[in-house]
Protein backbone atom coordinates (compact mmCIF):
# COMPACT_ATOMS: atom_id res chain seq x y z
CA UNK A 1 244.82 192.19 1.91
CA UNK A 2 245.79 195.32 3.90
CA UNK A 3 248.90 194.87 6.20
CA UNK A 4 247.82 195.85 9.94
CA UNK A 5 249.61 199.11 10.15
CA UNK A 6 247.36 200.53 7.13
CA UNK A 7 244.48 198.86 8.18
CA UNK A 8 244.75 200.82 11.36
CA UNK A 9 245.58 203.95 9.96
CA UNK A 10 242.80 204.00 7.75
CA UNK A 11 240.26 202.96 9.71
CA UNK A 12 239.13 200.00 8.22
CA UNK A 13 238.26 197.99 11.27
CA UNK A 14 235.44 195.94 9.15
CA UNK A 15 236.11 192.31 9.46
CA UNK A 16 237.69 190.59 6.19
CA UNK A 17 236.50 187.77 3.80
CA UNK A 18 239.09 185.70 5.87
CA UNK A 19 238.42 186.66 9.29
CA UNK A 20 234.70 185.77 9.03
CA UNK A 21 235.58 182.94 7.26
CA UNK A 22 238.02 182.09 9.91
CA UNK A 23 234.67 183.02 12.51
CA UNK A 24 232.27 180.29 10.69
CA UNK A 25 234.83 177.56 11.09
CA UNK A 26 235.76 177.86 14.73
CA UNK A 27 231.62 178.54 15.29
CA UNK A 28 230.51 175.65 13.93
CA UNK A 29 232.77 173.67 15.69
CA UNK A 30 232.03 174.99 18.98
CA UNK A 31 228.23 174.41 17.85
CA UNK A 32 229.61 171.16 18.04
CA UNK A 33 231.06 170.36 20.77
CA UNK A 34 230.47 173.08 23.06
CA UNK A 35 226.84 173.75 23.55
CA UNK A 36 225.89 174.98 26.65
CA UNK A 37 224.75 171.90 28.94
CA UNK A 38 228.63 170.49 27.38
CA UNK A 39 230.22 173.89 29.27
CA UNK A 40 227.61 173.64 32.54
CA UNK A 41 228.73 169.81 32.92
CA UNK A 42 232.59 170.24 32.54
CA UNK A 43 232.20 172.93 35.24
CA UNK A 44 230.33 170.42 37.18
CA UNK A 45 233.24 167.83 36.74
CA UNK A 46 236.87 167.48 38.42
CA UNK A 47 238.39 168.75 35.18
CA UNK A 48 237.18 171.96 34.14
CA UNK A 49 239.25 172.20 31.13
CA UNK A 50 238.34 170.49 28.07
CA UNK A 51 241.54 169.13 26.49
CA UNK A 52 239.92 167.27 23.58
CA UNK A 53 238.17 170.63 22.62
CA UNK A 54 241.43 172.59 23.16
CA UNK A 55 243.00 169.51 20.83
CA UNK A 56 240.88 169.99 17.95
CA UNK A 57 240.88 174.16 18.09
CA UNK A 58 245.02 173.82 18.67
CA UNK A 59 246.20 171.23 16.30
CA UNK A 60 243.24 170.53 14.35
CA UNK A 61 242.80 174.03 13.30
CA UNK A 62 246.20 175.66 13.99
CA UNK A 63 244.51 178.00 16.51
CA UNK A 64 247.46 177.74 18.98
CA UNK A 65 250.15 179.56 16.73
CA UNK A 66 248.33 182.32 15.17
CA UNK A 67 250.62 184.74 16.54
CA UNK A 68 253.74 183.09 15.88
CA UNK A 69 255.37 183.93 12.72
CA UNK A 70 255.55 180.82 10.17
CA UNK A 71 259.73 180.47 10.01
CA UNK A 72 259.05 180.33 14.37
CA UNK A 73 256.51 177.03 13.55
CA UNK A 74 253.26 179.15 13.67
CA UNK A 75 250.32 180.19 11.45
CA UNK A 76 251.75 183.80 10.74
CA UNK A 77 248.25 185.28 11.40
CA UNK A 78 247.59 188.99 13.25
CA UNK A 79 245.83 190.18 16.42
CA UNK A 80 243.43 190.35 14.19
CA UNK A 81 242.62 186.60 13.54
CA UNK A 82 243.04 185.99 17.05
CA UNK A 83 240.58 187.99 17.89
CA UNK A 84 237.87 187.12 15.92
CA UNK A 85 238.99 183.21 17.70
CA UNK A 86 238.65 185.07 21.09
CA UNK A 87 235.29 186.07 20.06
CA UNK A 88 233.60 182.76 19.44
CA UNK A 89 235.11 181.54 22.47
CA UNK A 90 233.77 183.99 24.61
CA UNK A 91 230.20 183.79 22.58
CA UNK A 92 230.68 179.80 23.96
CA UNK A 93 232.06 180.17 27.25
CA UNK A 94 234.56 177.59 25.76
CA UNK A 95 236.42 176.18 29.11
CA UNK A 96 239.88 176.41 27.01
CA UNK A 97 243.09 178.09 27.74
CA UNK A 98 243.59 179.90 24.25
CA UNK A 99 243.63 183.21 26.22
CA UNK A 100 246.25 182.15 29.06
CA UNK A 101 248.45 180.15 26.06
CA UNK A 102 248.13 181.20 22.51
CA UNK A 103 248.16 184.74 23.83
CA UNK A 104 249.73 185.56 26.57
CA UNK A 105 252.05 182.99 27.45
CA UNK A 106 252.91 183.20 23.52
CA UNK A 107 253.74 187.09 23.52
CA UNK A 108 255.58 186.35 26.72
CA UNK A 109 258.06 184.11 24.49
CA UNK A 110 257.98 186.32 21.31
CA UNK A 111 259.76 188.95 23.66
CA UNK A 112 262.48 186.84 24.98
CA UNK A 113 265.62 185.54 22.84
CA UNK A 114 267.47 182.22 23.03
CA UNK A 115 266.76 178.70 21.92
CA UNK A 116 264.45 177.94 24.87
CA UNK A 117 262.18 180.76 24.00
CA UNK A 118 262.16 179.20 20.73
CA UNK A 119 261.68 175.91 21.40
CA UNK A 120 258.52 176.64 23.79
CA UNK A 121 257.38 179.11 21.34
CA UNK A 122 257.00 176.01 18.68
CA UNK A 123 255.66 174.11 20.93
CA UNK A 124 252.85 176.39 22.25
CA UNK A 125 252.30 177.01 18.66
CA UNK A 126 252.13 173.00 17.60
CA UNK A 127 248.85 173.05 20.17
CA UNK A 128 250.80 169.71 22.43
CA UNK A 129 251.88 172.25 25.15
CA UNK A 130 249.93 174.81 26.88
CA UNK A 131 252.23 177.56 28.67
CA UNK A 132 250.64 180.04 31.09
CA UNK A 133 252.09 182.69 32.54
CA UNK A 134 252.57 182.39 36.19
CA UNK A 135 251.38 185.43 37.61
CA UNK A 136 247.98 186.24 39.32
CA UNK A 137 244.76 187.13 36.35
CA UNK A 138 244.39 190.28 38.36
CA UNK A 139 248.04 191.74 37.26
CA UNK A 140 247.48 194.56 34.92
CA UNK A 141 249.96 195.59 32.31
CA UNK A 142 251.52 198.40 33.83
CA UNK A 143 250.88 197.50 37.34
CA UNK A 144 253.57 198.82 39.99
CA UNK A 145 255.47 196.09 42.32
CA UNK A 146 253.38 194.20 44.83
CA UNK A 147 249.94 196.05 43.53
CA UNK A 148 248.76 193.31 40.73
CA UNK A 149 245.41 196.00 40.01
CA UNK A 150 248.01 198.79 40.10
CA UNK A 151 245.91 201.16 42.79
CA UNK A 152 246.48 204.02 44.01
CA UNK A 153 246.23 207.09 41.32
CA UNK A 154 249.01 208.57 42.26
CA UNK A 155 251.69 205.90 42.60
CA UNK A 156 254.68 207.04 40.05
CA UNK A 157 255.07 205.38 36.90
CA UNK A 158 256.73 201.96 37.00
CA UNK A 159 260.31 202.47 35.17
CA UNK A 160 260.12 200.34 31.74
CA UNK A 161 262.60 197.59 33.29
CA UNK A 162 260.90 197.26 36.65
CA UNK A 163 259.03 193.82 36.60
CA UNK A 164 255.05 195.31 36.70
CA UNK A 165 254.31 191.23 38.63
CA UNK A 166 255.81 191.99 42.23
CA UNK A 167 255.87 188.38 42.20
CA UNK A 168 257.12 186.24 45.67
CA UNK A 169 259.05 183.94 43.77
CA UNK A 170 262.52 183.88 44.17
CA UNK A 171 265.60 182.58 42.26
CA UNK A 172 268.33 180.36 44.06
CA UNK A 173 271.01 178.32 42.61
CA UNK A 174 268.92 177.62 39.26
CA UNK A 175 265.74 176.26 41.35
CA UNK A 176 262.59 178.64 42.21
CA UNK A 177 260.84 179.32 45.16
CA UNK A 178 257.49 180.82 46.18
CA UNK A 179 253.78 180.81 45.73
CA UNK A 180 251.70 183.16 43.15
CA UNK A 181 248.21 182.88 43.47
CA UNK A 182 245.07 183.06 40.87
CA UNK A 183 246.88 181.89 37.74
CA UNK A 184 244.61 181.14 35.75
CA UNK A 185 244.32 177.66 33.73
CA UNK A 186 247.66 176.83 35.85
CA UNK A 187 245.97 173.27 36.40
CA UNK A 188 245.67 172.34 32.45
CA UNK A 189 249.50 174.12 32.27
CA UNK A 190 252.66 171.84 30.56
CA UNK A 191 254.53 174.95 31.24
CA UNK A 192 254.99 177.28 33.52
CA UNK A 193 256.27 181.22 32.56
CA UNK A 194 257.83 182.28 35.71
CA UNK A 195 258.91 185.78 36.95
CA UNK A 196 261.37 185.89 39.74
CA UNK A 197 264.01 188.39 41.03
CA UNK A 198 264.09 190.57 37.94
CA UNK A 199 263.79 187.45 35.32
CA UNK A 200 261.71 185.23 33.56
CA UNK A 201 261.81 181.05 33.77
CA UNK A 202 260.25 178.70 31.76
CA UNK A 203 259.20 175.72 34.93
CA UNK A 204 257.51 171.98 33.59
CA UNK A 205 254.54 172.07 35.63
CA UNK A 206 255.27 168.38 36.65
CA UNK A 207 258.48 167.95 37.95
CA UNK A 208 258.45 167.57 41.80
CA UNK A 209 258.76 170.71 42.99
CA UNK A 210 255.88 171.92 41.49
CA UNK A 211 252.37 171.77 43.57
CA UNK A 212 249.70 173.70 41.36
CA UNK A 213 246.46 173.80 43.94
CA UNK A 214 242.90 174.74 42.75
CA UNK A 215 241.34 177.43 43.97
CA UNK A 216 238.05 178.84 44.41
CA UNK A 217 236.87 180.61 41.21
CA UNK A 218 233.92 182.28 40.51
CA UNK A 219 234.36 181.10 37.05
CA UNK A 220 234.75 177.82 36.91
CA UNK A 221 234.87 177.62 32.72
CA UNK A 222 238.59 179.42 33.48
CA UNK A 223 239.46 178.24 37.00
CA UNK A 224 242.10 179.72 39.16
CA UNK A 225 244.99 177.91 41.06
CA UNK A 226 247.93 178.57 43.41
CA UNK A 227 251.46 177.78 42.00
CA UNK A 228 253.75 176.87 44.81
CA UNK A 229 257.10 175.84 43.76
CA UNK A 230 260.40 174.46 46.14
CA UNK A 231 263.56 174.41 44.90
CA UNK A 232 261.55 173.53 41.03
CA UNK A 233 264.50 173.27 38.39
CA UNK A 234 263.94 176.62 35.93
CA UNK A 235 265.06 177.09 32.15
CA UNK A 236 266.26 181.05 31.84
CA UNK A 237 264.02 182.47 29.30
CA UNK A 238 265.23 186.31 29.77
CA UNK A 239 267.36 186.81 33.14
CA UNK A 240 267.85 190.85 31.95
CA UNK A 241 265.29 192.48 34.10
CA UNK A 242 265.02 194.87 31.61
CA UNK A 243 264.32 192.24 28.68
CA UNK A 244 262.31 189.84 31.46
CA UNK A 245 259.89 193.13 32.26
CA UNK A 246 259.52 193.59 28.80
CA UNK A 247 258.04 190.60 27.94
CA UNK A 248 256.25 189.76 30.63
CA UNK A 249 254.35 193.55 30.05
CA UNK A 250 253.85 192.16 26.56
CA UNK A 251 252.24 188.98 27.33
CA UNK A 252 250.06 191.19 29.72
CA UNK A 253 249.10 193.58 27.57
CA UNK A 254 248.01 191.78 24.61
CA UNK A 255 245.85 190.06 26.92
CA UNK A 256 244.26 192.81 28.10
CA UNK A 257 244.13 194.20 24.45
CA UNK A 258 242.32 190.51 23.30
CA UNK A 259 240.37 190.07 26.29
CA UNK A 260 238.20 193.18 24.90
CA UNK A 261 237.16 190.34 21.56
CA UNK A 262 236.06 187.78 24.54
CA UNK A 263 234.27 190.21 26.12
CA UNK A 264 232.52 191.49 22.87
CA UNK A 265 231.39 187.50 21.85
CA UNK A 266 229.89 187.50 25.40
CA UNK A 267 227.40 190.39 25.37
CA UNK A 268 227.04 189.85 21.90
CA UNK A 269 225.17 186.14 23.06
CA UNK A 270 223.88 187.91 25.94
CA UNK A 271 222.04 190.39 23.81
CA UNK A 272 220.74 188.34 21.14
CA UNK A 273 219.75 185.40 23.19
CA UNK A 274 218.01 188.18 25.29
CA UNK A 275 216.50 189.88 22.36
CA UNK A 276 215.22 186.30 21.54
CA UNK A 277 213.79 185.28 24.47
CA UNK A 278 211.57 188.39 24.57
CA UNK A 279 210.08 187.97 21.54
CA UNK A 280 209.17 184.29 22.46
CA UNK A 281 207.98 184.99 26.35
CA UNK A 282 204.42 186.28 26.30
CA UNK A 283 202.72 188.43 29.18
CA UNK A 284 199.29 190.18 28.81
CA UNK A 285 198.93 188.02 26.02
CA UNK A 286 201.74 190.10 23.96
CA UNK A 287 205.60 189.60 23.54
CA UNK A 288 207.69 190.96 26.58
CA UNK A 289 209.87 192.26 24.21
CA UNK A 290 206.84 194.63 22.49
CA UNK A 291 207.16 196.78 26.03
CA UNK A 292 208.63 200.05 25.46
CA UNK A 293 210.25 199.70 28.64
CA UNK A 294 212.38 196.44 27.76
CA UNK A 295 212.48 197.55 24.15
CA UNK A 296 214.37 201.10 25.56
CA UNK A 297 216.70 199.10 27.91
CA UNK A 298 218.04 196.39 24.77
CA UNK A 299 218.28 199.47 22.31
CA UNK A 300 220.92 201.00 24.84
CA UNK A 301 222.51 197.66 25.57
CA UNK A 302 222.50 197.35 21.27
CA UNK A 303 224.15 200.57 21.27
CA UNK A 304 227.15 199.19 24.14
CA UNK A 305 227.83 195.98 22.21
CA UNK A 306 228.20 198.25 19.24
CA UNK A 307 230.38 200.53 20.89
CA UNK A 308 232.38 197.57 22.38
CA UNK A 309 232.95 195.56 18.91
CA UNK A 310 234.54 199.19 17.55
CA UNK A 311 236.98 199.22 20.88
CA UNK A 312 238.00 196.10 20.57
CA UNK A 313 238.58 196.18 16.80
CA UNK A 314 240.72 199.05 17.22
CA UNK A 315 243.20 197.33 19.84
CA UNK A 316 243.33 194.04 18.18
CA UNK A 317 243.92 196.01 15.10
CA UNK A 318 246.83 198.28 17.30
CA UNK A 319 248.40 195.19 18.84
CA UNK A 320 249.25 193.62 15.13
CA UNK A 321 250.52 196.65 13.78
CA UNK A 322 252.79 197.28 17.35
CA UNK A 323 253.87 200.33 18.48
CA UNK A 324 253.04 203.14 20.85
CA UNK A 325 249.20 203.10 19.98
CA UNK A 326 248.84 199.17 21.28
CA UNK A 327 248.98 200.53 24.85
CA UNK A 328 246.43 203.44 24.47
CA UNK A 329 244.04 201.15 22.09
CA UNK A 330 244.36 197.92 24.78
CA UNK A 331 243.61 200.76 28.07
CA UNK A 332 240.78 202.19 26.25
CA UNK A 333 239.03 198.60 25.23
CA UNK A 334 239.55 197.36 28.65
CA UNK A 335 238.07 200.63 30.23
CA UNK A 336 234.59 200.22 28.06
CA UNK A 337 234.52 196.06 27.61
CA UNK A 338 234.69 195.27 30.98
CA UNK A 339 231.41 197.07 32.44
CA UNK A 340 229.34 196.44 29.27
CA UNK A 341 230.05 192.93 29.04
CA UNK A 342 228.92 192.76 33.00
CA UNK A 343 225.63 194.78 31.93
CA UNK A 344 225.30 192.31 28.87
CA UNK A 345 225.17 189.36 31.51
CA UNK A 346 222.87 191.46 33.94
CA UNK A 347 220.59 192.43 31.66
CA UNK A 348 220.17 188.58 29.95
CA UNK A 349 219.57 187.18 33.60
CA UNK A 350 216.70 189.84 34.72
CA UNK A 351 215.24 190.03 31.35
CA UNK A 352 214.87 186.25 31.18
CA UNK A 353 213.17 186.18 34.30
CA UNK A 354 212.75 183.16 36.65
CA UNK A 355 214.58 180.77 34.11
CA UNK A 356 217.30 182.86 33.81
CA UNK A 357 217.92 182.06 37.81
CA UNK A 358 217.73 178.29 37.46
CA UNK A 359 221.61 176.42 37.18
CA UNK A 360 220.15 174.73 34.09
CA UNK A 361 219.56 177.83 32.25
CA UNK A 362 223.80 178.63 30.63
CA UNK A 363 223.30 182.74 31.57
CA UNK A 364 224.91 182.04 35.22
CA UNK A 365 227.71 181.13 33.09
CA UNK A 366 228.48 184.24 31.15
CA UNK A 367 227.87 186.19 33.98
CA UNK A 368 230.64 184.38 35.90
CA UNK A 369 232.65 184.59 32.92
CA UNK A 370 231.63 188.62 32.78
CA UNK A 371 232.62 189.18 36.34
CA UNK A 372 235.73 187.25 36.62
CA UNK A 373 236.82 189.09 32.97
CA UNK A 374 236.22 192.46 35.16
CA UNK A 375 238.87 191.92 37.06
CA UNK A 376 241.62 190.41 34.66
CA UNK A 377 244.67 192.31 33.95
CA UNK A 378 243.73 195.08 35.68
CA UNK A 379 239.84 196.59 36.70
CA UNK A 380 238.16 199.67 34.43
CA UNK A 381 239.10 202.15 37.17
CA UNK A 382 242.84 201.14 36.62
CA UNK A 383 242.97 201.51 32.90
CA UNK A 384 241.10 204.47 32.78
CA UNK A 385 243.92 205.89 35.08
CA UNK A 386 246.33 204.53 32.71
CA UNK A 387 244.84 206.10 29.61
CA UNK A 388 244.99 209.07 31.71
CA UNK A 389 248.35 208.88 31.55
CA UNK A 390 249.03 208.10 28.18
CA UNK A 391 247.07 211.21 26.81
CA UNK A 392 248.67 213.31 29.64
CA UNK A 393 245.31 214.40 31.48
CA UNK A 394 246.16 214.10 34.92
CA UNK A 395 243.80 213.62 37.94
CA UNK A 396 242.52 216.39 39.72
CA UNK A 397 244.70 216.78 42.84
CA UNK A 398 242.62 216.18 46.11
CA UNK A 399 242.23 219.27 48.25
């Protein structure tokens, strides 16, 4: 097997005899256990998450610790692995924090040093503890203080040891205070990641001090919640801001990178359960699908997905090898996933017609799931700006 760098280089984005087998184990057990009225009843429910489901992808198949090295208590896999995981989740609309956890909470603590970022990072990897990262879904990677979507074209660049969170929290006497809002899976969280005045702190999410308060979500299959914390006792995970910024833009980035993979197993159900559904659904005593009309509108949408799977590829395939390219290849999948995954969703609902509006019919689901995935780490807009930046084409300057 290829390493990642030369697998990049090369162009070989295909996916290998492991990855796909890797892809037909977590299917069928998702096939399972999380069919679609499963997912539309668990977002019906008081608890969203579903921790058995979460149990038996974490410690029954090692999912948790892909990206942590073996000798750190992981699995030693790639970006790539992961992402072929992230995939099949997104294909199921799995209500499971594998994004918020075994990505970027995990990258968070491969960037810090010290025994407590090793002792959380076995732990996330074991599958017992989830860790999320305690800053709103909305933050992009390179966002500037106080702007989680980063707006504003022209804002300056935001120096490399500048926290990109502009969280409220604040650090006193060992304790944090503050509230961040729309962290996502915070309710199903062991452990919280916590930026504060220029550091990072690892907070258990039920001592005292800690109040973690749903929140409305569009999404329900990865709810939102509002962390509020007085005087909660905090582990130092990095207190360098330059280290803290570092890793935090890490954990950020790679899930922006993998989010692309979600978004790919999304419009990739959209489109063939679409495709599907046409063929079956007769008007004028002929298949829907045999219109030229529909037929012109699922080629394009074909065409998207395919364009999608190649983007995302590319910056899962970036993010294991490391380096400069990871933040060009995650930027550019974000820019393209995003709206086609949205279209994906569209497209499925109108096309299936008045079933596709009922609440029994799962396509409400993934175009929650769409939306809400449009907005996290960052919107299109912003990381087209950013790959602006990174290729040096600057925006024309306003009159």
């Amino acid at each position: 097997m290829n390493a990642p760098s030369d697998l990049l280089h090369t162009g070989d984005l295909l996916y290998t005899e492991d990855e796909e087998a890797l892809r037909a184990a977590v299917r069928g057990l998702l096939a399972g256990r999380c069919d679609a009225a499963a997912v539309l009843a668990r977002t019906e429910s008081p608890q969203p998450h579903d921790r058995e489901l979460w149990k038996a992808l974490a410690e029954g198949m090692g999912l948790a610790g892909l990206l942590v090295p073996e000798e750190r208590g992981g699995q030693g896999a790639t970006h790539r692995e992961a992402a072929v995981v992230l995939e099949e989740l997104g294909r199921a609309v799995a209500p499971v924090p594998c994004l918020t956890s075994a990505v970027v909470a995990t990258e968070a603590l491969l960037g810090c040093a010290g025994d407590t970022a090793a002792e959380l990072l076995a732990a996330l990897a074991s599958g017992r503890t989830i860790g999320v990262l305690a800053v709103s879904l909305a933050t992009a990677p390179d966002a500037p203080p106080g702007r989680p979507h980063g707006e504003a074209a022209h804002d300056a660049p935001v120096p490399r040891d500048e926290a990109p969170h502009g969280t409220p929290v604040r650090h006193e006497g060992g304790a944090l205070h503050g509230t961040v809002t729309g962290v996502a899976d915070a309710e199903a969280a062991d452990v919280l990641l916590v930026p504060a005045d220029g550091g990072l702190y690892a907070v258990e999410a039920a001592q005292d001090g800690v109040t973690v308060t749903p929140q409305i979500s569009l999404d329900r299959t990865r709810p939102l919640a509002a962390v509020t914390l007085r005087g909660a006792v905090a582990r130092p995970l990095a207190e360098d801001a330059g280290e803290a910024a570092a890793a935090v833009r890490r954990g950020l980035r790679s899930g922006a990178g993998l989010l692309a993979s979600e978004q790919l197993g999304l419009a990739e159900w959209c489109l063939a359960e679409t495709v599907r559904y046409t063929k079956e659904r007769h008007q004028f005593n002929r298949p829907v699908g045999s219109f030229q009309a529909l037929k012109h509108r699922l080629a394009r949408l074909w065409l998207d997905v395919v364009h999608t799977r190649a983007a995302a590829r590319h910056a899962a395939a970036a993010l294991a090898a490391g380096g400069d390219e990871a933040d060009l290849a995650a930027a550019l999948a974000q820019a393209y996933a995003g709206p086609v995954a949205v279209r994906a969703a569209e497209e499925a609902l109108q096309l299936h017609g008045g079933i596709g509006m009922t609440w029994e019919h799962p396509v409400h689901l993934y175009l929650k799931r769409a939306k809400a995935d449009a907005i996290a780490f960052g919107t299109a807009g912003r990381h087209r700006e950013a790959l602006a930046t990174l290729v040096d084409l600057p925006a024309p300057v306003a009159p």
